[in-house]
C-alpha atoms as a PDB file:
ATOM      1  CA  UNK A   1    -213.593 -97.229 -50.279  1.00  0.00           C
ATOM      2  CA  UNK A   2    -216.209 -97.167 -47.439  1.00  0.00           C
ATOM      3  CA  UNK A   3    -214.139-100.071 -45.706  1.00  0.00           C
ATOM      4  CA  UNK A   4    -210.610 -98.411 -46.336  1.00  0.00           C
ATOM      5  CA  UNK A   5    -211.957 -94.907 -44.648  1.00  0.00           C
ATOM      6  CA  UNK A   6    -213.437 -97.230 -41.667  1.00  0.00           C
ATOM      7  CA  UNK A   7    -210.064 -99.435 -41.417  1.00  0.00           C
ATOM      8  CA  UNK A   8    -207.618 -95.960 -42.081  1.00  0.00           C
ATOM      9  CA  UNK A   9    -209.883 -94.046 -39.231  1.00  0.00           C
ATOM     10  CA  UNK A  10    -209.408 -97.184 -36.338  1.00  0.00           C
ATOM     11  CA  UNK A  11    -206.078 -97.255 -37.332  1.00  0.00           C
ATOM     12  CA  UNK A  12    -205.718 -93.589 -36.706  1.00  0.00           C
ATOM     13  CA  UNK A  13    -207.608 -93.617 -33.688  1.00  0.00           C
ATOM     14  CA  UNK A  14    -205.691 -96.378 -31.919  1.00  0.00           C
ATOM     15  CA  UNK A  15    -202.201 -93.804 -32.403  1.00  0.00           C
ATOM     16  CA  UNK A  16    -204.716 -91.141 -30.647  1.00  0.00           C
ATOM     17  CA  UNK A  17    -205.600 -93.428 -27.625  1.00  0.00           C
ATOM     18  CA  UNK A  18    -202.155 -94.710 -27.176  1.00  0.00           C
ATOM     19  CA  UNK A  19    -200.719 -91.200 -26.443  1.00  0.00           C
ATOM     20  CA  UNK A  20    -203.947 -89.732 -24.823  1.00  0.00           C
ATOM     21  CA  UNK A  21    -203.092 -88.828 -21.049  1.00  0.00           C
ATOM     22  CA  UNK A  22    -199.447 -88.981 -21.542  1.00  0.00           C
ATOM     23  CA  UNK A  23    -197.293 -86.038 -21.239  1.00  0.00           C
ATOM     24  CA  UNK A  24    -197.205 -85.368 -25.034  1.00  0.00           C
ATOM     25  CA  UNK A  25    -195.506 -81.931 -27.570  1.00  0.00           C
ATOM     26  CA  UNK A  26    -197.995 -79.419 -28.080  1.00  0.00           C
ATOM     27  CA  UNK A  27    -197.537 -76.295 -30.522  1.00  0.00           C
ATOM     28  CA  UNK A  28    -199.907 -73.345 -31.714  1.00  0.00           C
ATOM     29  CA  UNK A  29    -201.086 -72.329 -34.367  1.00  0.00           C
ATOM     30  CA  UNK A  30    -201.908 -69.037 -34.144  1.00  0.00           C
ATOM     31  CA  UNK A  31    -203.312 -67.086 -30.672  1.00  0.00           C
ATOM     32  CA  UNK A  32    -205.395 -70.294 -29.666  1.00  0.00           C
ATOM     33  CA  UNK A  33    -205.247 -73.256 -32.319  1.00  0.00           C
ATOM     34  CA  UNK A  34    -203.195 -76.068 -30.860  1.00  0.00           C
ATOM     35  CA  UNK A  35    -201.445 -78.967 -32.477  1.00  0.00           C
ATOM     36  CA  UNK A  36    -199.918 -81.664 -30.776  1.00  0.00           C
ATOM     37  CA  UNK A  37    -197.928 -84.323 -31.744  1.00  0.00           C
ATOM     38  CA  UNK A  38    -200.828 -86.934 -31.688  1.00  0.00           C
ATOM     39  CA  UNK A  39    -202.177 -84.736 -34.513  1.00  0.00           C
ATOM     40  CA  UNK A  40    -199.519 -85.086 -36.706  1.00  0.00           C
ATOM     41  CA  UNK A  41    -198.903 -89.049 -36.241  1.00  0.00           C
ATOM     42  CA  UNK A  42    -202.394 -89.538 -37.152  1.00  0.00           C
ATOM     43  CA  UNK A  43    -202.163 -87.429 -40.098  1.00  0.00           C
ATOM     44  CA  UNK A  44    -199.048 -89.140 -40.908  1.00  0.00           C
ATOM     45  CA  UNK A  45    -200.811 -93.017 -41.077  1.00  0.00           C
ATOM     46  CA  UNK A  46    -203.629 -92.003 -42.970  1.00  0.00           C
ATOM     47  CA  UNK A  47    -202.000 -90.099 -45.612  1.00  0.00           C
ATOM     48  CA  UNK A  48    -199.432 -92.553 -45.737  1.00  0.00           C
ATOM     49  CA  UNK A  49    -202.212 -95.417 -46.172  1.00  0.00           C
ATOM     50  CA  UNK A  50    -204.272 -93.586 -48.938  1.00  0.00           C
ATOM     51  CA  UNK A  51    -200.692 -92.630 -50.580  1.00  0.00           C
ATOM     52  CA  UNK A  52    -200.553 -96.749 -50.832  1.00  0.00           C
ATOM     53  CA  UNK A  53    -203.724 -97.590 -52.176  1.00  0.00           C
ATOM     54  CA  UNK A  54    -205.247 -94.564 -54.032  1.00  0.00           C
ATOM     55  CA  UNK A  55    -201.598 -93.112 -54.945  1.00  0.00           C
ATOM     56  CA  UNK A  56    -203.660 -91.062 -57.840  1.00  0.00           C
ATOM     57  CA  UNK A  57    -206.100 -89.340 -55.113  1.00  0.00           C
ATOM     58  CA  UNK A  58    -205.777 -85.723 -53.781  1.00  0.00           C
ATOM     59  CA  UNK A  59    -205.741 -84.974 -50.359  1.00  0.00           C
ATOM     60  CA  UNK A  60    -207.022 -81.996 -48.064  1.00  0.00           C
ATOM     61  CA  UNK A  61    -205.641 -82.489 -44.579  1.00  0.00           C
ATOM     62  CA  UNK A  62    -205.955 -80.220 -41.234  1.00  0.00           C
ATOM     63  CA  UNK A  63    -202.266 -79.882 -40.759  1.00  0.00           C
ATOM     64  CA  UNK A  64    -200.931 -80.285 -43.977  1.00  0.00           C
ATOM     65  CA  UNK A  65    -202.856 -78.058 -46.532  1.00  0.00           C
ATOM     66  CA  UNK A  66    -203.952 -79.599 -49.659  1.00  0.00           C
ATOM     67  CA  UNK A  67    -201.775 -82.063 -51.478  1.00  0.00           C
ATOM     68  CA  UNK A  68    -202.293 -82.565 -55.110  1.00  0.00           C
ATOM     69  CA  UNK A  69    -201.070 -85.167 -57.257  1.00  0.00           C
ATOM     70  CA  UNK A  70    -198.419 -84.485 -59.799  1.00  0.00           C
ATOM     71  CA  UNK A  71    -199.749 -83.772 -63.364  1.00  0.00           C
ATOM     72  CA  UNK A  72    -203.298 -81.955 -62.679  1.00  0.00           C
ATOM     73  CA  UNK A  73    -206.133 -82.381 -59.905  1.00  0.00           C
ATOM     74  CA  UNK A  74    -208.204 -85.484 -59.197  1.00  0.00           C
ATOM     75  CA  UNK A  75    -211.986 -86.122 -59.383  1.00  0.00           C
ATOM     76  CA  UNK A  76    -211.294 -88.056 -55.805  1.00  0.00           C
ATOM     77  CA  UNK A  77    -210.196 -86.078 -52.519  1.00  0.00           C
ATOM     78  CA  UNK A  78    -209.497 -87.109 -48.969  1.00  0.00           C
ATOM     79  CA  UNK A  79    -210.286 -84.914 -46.785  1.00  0.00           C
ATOM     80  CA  UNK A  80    -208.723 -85.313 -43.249  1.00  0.00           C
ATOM     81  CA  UNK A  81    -209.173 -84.133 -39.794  1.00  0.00           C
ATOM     82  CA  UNK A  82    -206.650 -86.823 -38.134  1.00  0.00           C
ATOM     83  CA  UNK A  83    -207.543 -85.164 -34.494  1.00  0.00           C
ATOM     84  CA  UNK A  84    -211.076 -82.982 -34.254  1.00  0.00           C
ATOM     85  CA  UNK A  85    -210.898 -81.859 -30.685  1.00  0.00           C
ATOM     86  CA  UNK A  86    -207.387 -80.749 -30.075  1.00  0.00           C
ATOM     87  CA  UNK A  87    -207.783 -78.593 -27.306  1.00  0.00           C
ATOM     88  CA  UNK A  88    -210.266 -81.246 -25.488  1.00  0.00           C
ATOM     89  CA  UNK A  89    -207.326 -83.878 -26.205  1.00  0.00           C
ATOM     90  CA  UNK A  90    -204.462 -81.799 -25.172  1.00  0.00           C
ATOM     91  CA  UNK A  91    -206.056 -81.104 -21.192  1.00  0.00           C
ATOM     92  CA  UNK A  92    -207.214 -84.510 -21.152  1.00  0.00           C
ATOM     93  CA  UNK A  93    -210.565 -84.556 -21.926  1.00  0.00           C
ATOM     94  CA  UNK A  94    -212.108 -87.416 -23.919  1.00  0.00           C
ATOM     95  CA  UNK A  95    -213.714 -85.994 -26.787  1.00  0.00           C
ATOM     96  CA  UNK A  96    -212.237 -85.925 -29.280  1.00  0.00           C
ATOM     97  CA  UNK A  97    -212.387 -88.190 -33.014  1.00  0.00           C
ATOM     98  CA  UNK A  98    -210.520 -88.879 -36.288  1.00  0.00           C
ATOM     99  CA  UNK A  99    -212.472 -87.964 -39.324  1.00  0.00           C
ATOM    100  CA  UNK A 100    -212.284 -88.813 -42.774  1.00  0.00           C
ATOM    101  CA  UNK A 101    -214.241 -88.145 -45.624  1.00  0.00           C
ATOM    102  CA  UNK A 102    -214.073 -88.818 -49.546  1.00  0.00           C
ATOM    103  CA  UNK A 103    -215.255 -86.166 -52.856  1.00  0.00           C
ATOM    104  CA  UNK A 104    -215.630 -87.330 -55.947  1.00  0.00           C
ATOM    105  CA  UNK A 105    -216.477 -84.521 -58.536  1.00  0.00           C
ATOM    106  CA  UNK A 106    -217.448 -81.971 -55.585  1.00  0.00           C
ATOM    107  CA  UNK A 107    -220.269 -84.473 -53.381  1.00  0.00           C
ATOM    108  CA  UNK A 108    -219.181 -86.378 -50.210  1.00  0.00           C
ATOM    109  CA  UNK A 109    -219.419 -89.839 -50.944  1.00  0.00           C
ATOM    110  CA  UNK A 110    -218.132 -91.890 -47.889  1.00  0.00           C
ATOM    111  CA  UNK A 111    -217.863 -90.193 -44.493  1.00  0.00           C
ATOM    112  CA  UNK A 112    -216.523 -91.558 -41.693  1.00  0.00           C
ATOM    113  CA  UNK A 113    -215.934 -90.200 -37.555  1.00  0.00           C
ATOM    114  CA  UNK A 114    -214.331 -92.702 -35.241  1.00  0.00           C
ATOM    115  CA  UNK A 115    -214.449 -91.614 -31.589  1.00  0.00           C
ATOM    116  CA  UNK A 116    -211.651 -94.250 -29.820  1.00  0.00           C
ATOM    117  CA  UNK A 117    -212.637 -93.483 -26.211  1.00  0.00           C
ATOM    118  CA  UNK A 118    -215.812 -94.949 -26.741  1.00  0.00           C
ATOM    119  CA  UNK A 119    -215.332 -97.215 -29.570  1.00  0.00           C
ATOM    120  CA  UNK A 120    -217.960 -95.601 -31.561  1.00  0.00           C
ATOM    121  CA  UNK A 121    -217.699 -95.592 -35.117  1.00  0.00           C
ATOM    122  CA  UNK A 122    -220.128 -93.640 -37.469  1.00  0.00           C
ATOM    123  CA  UNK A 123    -220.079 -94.163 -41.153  1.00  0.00           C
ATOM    124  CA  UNK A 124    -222.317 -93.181 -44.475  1.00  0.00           C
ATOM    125  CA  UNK A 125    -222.121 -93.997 -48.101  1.00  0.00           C
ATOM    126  CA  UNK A 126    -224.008 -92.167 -50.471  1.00  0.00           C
ATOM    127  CA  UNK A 127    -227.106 -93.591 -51.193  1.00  0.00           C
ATOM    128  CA  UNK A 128    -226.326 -96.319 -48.748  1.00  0.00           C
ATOM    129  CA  UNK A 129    -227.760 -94.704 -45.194  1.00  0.00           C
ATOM    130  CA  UNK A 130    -225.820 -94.317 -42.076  1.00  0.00           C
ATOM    131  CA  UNK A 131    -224.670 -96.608 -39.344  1.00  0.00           C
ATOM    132  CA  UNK A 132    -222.881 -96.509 -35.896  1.00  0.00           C
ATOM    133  CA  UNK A 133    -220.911 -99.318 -35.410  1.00  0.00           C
ATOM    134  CA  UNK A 134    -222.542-101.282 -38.123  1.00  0.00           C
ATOM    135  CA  UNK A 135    -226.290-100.465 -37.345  1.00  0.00           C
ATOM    136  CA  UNK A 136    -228.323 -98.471 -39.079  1.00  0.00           C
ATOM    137  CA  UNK A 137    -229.328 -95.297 -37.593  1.00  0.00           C
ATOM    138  CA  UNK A 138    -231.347 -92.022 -37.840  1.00  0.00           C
ATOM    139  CA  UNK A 139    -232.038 -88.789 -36.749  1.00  0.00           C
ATOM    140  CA  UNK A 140    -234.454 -87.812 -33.736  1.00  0.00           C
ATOM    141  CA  UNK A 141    -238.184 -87.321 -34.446  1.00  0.00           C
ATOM    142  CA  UNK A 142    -238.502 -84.194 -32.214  1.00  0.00           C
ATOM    143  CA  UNK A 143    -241.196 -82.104 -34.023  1.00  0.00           C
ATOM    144  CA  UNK A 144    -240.570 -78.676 -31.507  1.00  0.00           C
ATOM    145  CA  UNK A 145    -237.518 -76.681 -30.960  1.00  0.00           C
ATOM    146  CA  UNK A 146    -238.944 -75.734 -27.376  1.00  0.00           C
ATOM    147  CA  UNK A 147    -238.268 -79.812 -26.933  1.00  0.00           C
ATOM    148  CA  UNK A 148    -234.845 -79.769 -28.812  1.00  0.00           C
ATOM    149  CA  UNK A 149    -231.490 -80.373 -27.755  1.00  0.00           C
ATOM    150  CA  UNK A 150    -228.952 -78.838 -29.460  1.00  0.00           C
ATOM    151  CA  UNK A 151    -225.142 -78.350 -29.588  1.00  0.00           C
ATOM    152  CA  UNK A 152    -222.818 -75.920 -31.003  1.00  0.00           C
ATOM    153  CA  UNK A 153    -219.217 -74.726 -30.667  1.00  0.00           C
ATOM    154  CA  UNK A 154    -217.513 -71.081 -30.011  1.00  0.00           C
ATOM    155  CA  UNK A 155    -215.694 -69.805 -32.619  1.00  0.00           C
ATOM    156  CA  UNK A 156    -212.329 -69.075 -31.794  1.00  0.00           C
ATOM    157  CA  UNK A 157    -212.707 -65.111 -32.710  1.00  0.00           C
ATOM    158  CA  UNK A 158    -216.109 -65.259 -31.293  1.00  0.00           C
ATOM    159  CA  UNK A 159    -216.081 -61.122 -30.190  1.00  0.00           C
ATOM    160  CA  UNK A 160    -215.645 -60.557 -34.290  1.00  0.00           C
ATOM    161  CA  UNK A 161    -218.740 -62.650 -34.745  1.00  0.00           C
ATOM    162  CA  UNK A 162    -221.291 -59.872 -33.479  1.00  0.00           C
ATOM    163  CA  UNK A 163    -224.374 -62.210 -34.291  1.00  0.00           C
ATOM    164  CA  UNK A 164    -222.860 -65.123 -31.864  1.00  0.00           C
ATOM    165  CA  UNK A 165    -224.325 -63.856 -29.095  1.00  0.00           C
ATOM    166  CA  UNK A 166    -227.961 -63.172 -30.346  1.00  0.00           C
ATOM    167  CA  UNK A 167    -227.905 -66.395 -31.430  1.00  0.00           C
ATOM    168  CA  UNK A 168    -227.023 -68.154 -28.609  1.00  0.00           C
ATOM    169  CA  UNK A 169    -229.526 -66.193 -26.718  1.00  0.00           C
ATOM    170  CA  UNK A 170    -232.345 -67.062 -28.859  1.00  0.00           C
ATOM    171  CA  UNK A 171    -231.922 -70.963 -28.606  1.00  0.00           C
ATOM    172  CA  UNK A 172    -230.835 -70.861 -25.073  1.00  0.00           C
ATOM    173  CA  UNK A 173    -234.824 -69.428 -24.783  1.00  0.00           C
ATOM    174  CA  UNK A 174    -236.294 -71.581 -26.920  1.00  0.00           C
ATOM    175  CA  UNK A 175    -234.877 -74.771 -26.557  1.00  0.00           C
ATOM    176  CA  UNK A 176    -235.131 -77.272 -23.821  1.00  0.00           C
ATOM    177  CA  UNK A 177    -231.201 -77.085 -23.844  1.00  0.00           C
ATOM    178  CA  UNK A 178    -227.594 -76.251 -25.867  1.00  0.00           C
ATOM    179  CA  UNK A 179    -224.339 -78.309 -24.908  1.00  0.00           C
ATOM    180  CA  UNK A 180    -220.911 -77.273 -25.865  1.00  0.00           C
ATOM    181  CA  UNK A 181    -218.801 -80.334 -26.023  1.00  0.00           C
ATOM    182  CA  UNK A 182    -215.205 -78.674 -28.614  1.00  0.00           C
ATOM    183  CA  UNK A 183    -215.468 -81.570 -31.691  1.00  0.00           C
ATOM    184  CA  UNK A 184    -218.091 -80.633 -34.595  1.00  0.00           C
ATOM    185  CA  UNK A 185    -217.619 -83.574 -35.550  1.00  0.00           C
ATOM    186  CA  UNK A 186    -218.920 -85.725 -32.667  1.00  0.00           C
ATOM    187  CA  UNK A 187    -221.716 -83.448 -32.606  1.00  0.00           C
ATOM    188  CA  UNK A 188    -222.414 -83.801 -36.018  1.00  0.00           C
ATOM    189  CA  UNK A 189    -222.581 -87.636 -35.390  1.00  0.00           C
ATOM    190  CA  UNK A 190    -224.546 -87.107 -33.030  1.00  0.00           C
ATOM    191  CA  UNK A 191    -227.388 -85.214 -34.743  1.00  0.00           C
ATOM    192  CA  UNK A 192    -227.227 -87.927 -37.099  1.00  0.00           C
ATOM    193  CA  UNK A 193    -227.977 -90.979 -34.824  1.00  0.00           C
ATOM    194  CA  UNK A 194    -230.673 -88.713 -32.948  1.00  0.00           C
ATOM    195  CA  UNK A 195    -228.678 -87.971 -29.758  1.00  0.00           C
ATOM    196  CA  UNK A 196    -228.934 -84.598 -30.055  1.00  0.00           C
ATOM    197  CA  UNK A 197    -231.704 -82.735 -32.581  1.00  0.00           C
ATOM    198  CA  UNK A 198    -229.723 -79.406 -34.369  1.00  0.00           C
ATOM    199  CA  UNK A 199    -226.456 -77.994 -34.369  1.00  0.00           C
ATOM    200  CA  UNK A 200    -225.053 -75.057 -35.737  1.00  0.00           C
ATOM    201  CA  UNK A 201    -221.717 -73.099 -35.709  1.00  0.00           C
ATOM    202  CA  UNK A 202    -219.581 -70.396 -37.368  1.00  0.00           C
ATOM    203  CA  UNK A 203    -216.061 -70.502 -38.150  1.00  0.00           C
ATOM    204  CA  UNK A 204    -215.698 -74.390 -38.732  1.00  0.00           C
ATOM    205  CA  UNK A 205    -212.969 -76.184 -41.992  1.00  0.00           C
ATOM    206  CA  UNK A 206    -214.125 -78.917 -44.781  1.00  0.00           C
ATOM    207  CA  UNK A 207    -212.461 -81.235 -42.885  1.00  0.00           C
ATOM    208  CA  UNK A 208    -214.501 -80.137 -39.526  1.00  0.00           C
ATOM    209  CA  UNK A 209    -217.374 -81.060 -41.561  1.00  0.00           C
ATOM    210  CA  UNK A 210    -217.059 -83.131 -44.491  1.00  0.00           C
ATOM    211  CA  UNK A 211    -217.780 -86.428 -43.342  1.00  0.00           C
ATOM    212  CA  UNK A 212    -220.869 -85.089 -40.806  1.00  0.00           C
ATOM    213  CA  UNK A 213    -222.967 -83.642 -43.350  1.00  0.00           C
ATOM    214  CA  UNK A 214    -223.392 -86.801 -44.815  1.00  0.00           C
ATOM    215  CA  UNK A 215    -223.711 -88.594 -42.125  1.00  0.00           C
ATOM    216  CA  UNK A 216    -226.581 -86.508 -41.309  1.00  0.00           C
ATOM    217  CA  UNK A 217    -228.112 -86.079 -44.644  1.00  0.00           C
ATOM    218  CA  UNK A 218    -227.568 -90.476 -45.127  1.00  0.00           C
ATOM    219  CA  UNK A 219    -229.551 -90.514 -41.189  1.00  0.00           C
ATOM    220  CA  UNK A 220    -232.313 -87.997 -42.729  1.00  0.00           C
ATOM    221  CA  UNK A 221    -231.891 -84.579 -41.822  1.00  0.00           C
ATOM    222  CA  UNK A 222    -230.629 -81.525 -43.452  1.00  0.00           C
ATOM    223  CA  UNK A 223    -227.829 -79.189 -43.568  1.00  0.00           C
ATOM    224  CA  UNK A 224    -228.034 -75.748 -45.170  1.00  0.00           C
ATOM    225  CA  UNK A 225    -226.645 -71.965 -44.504  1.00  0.00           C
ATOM    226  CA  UNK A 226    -228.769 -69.827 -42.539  1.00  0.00           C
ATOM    227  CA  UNK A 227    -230.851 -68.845 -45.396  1.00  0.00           C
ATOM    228  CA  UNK A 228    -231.901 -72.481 -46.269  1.00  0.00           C
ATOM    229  CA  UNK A 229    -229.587 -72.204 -49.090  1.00  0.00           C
ATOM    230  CA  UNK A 230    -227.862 -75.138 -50.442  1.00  0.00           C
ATOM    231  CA  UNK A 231    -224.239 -75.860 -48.109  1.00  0.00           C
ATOM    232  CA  UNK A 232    -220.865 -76.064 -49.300  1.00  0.00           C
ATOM    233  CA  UNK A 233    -218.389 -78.043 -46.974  1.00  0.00           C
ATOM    234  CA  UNK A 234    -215.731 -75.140 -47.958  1.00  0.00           C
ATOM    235  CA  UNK A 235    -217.676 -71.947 -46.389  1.00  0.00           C
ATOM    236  CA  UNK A 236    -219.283 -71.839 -43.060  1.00  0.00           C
ATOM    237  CA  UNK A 237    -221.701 -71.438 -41.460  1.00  0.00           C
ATOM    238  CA  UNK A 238    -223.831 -74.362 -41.084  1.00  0.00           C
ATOM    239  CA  UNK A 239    -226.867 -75.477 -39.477  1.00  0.00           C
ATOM    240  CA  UNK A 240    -227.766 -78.888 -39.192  1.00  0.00           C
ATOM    241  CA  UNK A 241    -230.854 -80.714 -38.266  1.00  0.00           C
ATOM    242  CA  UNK A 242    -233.321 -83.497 -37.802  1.00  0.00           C
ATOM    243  CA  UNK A 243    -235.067 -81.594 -40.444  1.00  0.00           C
ATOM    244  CA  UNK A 244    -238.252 -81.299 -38.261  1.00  0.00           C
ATOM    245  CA  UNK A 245    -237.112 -78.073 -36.385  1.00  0.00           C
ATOM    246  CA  UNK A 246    -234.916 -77.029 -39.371  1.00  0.00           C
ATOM    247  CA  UNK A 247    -237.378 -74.060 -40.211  1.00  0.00           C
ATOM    248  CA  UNK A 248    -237.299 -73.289 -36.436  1.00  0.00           C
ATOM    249  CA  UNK A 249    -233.794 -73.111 -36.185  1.00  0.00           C
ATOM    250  CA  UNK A 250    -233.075 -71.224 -39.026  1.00  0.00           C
ATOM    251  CA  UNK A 251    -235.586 -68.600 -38.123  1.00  0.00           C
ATOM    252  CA  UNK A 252    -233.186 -67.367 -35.146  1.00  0.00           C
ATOM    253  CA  UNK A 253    -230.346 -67.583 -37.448  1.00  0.00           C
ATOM    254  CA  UNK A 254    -231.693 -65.574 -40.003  1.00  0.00           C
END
């Protein structure tokens, strides 16, 4: 199944690429979510793709809700972000992924994020580790959050989250630095091959975050709530670490 998700996501990805920079249909959803078309031909391929081969499978998808097979639930579910970074894709700026990820019985068992513009392609198997573009990797070994770099994203209705703002204070202090780059996803994938050390962020969908908790947990770090308690991919918020400043991060959070 780990090959399928890899195969479905370049797949995907190449649709993403081959309308990126072109004038392209974009909608809203709401005040500030956008959708474009690129969005919905991705999610079109891979549901039509695990339709074809696991026709028995549910499936949670970004743009199309949760699809169910006829006659009861299934212990397997897709879950789907054919586009994470929609408004970075829609002006043009190359960040943006396809991300997949697979349940069985309620744990994350393949996860995969496929950024096309730089041909990067993160994957995990529980159990099995995790690997960019076939190699194994692993998160940094940064032992100080004064020496951490971290990433995070702004909610959309960030003035209705009043602790945003403390919290972004308190790592902009006591960190060596915070980027903002619009896909949790990527930055997910990148706390898991060490590129940056934490991330954390309010606000975000199981699909946002499915595949890059076990990416990071499969690279060796950790992913909790704010209290240290144990994460579901269905409620936010998360942190995410090397597991190193975990206790560090969380102590801001709190």
């Amino acid at each position: 199944m780990l090959n399928f998700a890899i195969e479905t996501a370049r797949e995907a990805g190449q649709i993403l690429l081959e309308k990126f920079g072109r004038k392209i249909n974009i909608s809203k959803k709401g005040d500030i979510n956008l959708v474009t078309e690129a969005d919905l031909a991705s999610e079109k391929l891979i549901i039509e793709r695990i339709r074809s081969y696991y026709p028995k499978h549910a499936i949670l998808a970004e743009e199309s809700g949760e699809a169910v097979i006829e006659g009861g639930d299934s212990v397997w579910k897709w879950i789907i972000d054919p586009l994470d970074g929609t408004t970075n894709y829609a002006h043009g700026y190359p960040c943006f992924c396809v991300n997949i990820a697979l349940e069985h019985h309620g744990e994350i068992v393949v996860g995969v994020t496929f950024d096309p513009t730089r041909n990067e392609l993160f994957a995990a198997e529980k159990g099995s580790g995790a690997t960019l573009n076939n190699k194994r990797i692993r998160v940094s070994e940064t032992e100080k959050l004064s020496e951490a770099l971290l990433v995070t994203g702004f909610p959309y209705d960030a003035r209705e989250k009043e602790n945003f703002a403390r919290h972004f204070t308190g790592f902009t202090t006591k960190s060596r630095g915070i980027r903002r780059d619009g896909s949790a996803a990527i930055d997910m994938a990148y706390v898991a091959c060490g590129r940056f050390d934490g991330f954390w962020e309010e606000g975000l969908h199981a699909w946002d975050v499915a595949a890059g908790v076990l990416l990071i947990e499969e690279a060796g770090g950790r992913v909790s709530y704010y209290d240290d308690s144990k994460f579901s991919i269905y409620a936010p918020p998360i942190c995410a670490s090397n597991n190193l400043i975990h206790a560090e991060m969380l102590a801001i959070l709190r």
